[in-house]
C-alpha atoms as a PDB file:
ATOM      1  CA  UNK A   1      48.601  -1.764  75.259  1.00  0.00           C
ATOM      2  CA  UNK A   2      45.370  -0.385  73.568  1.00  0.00           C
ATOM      3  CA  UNK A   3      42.317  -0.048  76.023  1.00  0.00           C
ATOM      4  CA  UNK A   4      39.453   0.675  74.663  1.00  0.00           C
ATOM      5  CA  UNK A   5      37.366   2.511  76.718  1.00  0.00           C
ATOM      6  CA  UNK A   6      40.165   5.080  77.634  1.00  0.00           C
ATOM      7  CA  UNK A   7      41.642   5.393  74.089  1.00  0.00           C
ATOM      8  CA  UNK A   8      38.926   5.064  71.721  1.00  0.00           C
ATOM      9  CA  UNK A   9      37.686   8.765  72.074  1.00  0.00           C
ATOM     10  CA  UNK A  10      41.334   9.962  71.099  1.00  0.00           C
ATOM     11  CA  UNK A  11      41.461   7.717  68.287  1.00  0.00           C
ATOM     12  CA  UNK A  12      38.414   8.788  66.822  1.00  0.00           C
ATOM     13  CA  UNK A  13      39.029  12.603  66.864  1.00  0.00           C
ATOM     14  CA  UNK A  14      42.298  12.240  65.034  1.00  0.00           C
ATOM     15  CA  UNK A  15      40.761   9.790  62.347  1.00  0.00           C
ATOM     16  CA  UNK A  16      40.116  11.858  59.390  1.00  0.00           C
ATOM     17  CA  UNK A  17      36.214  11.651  58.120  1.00  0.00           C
ATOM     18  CA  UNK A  18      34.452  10.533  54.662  1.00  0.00           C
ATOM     19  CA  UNK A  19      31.924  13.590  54.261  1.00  0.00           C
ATOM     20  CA  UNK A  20      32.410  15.114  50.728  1.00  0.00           C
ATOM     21  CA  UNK A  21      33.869  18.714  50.344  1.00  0.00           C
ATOM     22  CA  UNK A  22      31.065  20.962  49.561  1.00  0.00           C
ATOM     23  CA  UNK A  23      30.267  21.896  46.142  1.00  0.00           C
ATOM     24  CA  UNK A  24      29.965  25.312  45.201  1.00  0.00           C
ATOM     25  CA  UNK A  25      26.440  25.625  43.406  1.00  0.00           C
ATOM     26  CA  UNK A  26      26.460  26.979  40.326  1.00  0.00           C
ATOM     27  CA  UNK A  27      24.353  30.263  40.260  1.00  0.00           C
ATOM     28  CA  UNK A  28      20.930  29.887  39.266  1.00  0.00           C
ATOM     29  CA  UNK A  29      21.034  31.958  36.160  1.00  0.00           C
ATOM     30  CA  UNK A  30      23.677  30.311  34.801  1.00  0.00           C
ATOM     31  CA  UNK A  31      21.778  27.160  35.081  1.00  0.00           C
ATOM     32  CA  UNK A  32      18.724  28.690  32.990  1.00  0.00           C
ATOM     33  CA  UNK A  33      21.422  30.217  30.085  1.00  0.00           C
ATOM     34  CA  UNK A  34      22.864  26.253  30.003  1.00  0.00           C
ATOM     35  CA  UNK A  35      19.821  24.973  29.685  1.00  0.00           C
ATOM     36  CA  UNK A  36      18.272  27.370  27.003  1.00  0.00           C
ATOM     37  CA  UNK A  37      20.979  26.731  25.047  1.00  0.00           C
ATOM     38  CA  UNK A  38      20.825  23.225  25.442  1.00  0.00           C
ATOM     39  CA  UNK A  39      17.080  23.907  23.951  1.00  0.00           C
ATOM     40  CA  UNK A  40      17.733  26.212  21.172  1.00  0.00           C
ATOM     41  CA  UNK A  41      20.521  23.649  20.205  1.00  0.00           C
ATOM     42  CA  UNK A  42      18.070  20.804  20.155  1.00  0.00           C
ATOM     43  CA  UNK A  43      15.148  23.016  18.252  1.00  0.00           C
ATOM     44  CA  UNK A  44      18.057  23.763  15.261  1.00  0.00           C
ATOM     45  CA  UNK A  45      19.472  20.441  15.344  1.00  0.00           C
ATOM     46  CA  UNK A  46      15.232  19.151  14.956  1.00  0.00           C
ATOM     47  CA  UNK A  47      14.578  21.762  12.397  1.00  0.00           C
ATOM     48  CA  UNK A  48      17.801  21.057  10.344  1.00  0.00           C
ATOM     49  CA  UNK A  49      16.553  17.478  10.133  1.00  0.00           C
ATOM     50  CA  UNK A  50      12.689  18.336   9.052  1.00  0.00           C
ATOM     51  CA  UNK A  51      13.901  20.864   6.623  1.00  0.00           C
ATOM     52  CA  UNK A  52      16.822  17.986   4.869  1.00  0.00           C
ATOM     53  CA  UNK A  53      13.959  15.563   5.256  1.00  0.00           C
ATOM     54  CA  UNK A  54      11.653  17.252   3.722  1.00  0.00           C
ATOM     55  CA  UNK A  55      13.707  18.199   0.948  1.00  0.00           C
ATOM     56  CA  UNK A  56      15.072  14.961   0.219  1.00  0.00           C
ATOM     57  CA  UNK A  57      10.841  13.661  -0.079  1.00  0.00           C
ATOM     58  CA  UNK A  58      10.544  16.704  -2.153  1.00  0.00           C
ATOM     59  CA  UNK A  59      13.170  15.877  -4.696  1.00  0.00           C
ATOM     60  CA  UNK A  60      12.858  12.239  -4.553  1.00  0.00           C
ATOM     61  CA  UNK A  61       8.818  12.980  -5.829  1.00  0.00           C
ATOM     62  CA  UNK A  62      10.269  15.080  -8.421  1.00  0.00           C
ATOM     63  CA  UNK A  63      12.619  13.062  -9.631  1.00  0.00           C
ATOM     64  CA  UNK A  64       9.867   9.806  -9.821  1.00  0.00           C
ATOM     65  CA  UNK A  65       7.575  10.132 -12.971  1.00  0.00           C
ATOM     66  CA  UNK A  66       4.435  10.635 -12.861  1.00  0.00           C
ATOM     67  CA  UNK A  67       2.041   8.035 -14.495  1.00  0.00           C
ATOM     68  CA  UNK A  68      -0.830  10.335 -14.807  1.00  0.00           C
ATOM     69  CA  UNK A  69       1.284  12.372 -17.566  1.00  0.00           C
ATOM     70  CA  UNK A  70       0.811   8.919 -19.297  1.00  0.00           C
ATOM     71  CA  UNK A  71      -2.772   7.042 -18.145  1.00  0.00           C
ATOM     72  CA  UNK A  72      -4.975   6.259 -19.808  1.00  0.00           C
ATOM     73  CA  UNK A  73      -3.483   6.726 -22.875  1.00  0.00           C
ATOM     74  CA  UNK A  74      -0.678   5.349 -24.282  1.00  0.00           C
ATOM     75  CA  UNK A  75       2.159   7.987 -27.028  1.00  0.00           C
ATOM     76  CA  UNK A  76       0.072   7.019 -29.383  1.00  0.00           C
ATOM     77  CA  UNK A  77      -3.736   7.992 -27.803  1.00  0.00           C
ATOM     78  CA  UNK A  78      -4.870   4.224 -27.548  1.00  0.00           C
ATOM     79  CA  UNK A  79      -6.729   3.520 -23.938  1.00  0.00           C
ATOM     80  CA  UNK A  80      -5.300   0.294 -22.446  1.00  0.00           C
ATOM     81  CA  UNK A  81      -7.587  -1.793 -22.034  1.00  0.00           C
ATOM     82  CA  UNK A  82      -7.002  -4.140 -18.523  1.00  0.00           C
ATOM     83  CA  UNK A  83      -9.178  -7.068 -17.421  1.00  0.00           C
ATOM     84  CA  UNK A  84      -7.809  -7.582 -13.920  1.00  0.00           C
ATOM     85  CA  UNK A  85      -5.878  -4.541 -12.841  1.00  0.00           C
ATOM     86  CA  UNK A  86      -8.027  -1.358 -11.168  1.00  0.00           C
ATOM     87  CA  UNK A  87      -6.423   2.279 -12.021  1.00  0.00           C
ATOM     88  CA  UNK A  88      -3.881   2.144  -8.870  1.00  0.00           C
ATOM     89  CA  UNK A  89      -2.244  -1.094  -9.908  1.00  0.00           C
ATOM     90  CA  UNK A  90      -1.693  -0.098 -13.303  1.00  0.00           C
ATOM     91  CA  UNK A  91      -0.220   3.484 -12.189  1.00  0.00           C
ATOM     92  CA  UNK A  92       2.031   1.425  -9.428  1.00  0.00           C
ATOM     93  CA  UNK A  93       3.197  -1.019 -11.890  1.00  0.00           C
ATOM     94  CA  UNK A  94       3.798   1.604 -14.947  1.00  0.00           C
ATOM     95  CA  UNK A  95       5.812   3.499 -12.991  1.00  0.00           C
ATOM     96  CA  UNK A  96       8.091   0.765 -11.565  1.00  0.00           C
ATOM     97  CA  UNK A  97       8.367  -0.274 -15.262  1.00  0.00           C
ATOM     98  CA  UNK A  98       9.961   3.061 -16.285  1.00  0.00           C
ATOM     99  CA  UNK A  99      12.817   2.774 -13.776  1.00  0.00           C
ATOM    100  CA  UNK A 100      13.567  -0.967 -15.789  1.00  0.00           C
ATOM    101  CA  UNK A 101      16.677  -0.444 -17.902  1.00  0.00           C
ATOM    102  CA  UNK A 102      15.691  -1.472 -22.000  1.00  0.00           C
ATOM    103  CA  UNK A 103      17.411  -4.788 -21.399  1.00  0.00           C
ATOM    104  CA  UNK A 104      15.660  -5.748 -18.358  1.00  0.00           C
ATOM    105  CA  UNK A 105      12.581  -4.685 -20.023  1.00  0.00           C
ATOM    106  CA  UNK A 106      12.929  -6.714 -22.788  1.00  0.00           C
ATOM    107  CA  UNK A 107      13.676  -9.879 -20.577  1.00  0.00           C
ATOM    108  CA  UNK A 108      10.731  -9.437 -18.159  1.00  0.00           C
ATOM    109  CA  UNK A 109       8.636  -9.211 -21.614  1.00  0.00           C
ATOM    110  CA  UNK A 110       9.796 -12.285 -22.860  1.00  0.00           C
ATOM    111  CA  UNK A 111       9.635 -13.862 -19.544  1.00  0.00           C
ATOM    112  CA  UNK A 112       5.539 -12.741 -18.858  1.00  0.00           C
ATOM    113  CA  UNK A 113       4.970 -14.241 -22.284  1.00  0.00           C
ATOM    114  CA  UNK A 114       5.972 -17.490 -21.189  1.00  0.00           C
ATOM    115  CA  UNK A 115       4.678 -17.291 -17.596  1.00  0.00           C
ATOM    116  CA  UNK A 116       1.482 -16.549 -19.236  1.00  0.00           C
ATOM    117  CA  UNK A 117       1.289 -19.591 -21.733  1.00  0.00           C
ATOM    118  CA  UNK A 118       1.985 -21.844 -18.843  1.00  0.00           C
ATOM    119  CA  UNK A 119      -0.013 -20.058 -16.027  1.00  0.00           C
ATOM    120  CA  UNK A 120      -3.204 -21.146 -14.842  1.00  0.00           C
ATOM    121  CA  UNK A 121      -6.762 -20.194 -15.939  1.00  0.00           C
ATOM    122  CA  UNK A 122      -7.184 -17.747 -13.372  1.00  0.00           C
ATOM    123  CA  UNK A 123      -3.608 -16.056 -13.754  1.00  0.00           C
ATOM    124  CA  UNK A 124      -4.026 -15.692 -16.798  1.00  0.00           C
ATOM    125  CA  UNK A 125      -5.910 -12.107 -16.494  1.00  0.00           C
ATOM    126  CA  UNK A 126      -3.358 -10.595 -14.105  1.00  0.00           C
ATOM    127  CA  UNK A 127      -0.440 -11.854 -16.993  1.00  0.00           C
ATOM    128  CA  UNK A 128      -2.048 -10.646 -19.826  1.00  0.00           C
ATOM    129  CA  UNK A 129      -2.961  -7.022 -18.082  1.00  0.00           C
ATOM    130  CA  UNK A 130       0.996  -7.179 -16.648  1.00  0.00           C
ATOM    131  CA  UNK A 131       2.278  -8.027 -20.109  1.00  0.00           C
ATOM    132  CA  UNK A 132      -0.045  -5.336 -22.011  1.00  0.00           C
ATOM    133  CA  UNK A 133       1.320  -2.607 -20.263  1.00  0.00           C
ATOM    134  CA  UNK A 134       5.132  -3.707 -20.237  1.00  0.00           C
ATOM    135  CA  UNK A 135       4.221  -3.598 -23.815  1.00  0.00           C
ATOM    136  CA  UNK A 136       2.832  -0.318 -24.154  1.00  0.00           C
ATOM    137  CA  UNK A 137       6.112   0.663 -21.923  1.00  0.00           C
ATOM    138  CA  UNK A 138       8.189  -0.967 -25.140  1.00  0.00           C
ATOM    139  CA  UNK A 139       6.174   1.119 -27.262  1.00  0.00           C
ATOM    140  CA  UNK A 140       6.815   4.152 -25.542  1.00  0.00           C
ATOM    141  CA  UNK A 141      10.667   3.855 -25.327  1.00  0.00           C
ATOM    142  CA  UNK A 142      11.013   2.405 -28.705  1.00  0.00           C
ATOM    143  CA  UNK A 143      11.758  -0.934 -28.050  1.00  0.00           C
ATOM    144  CA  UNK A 144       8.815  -2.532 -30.114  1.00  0.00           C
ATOM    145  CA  UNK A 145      10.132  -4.751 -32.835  1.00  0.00           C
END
């Protein structure tokens, strides 16, 4: 039979123990290489993404025309006259009428001329500004019947 206070000693040296093996550290400049190249890496990987970034902006600007090639005046020299629009609001909306296709043009056209005959007293400046210049965009590209 098992008696505790004469066999517990023996049973505890012969039990095998839970401590980790130790772990060979890794030499300190080995460490500092990783980790500078974990840096560097990061640095290119950040620069890569400015530089594509930056390019895409770049082209994207290019590629958008610019409506002070066009303001004031329209192809044929005439000022466009506005009565509710300031010079921002007509550049903004002039140049998001270029990127309409001709048919979408023409619909929006007809569709401000009957907004504005049924819009009220004070739409009625906005509408008439809006549908001047997606005239003077027909003009430009042709469309003008």
């Amino acid at each position: 039979m098992f008696d505790w206070d004469r066999d517990y000693d023996g049973l505890i040296a012969a039990a095998p123990t839970n401590e980790p093996a130790p772990v060979a550290a890794a030499p300190r400049r080995k460490r500092m290489a990783f980790s500078m190249m974990i840096l560097a890496g990061f640095l290119v990987l950040c620069s890569a993404v400015y530089v594509v970034s930056e390019t895409v902006i770049f082209r994207s600007v290019l590629a958008q025309p610019d409506p002070l090639t066009i303001l004031p005046f329209g192809g044929d020299g005439v000022i466009i006259d506005l009565l509710a629009m300031n010079d921002e609001q007509r550049n903004s909306f002039l140049t998001d009428l270029q990127k309409f296709s001709n048919a979408d043009l023409l619909l929006y056209a007809a569709t401000t001329r009957s907004d504005l005959e049924a819009a009220p007293e004070f739409m009625r400046p906005y509408l008439a500004d809006a549908l001047a210049l997606i005239e003077h965009e027909m003009l430009r590209r042709g469309l003008w019947i």
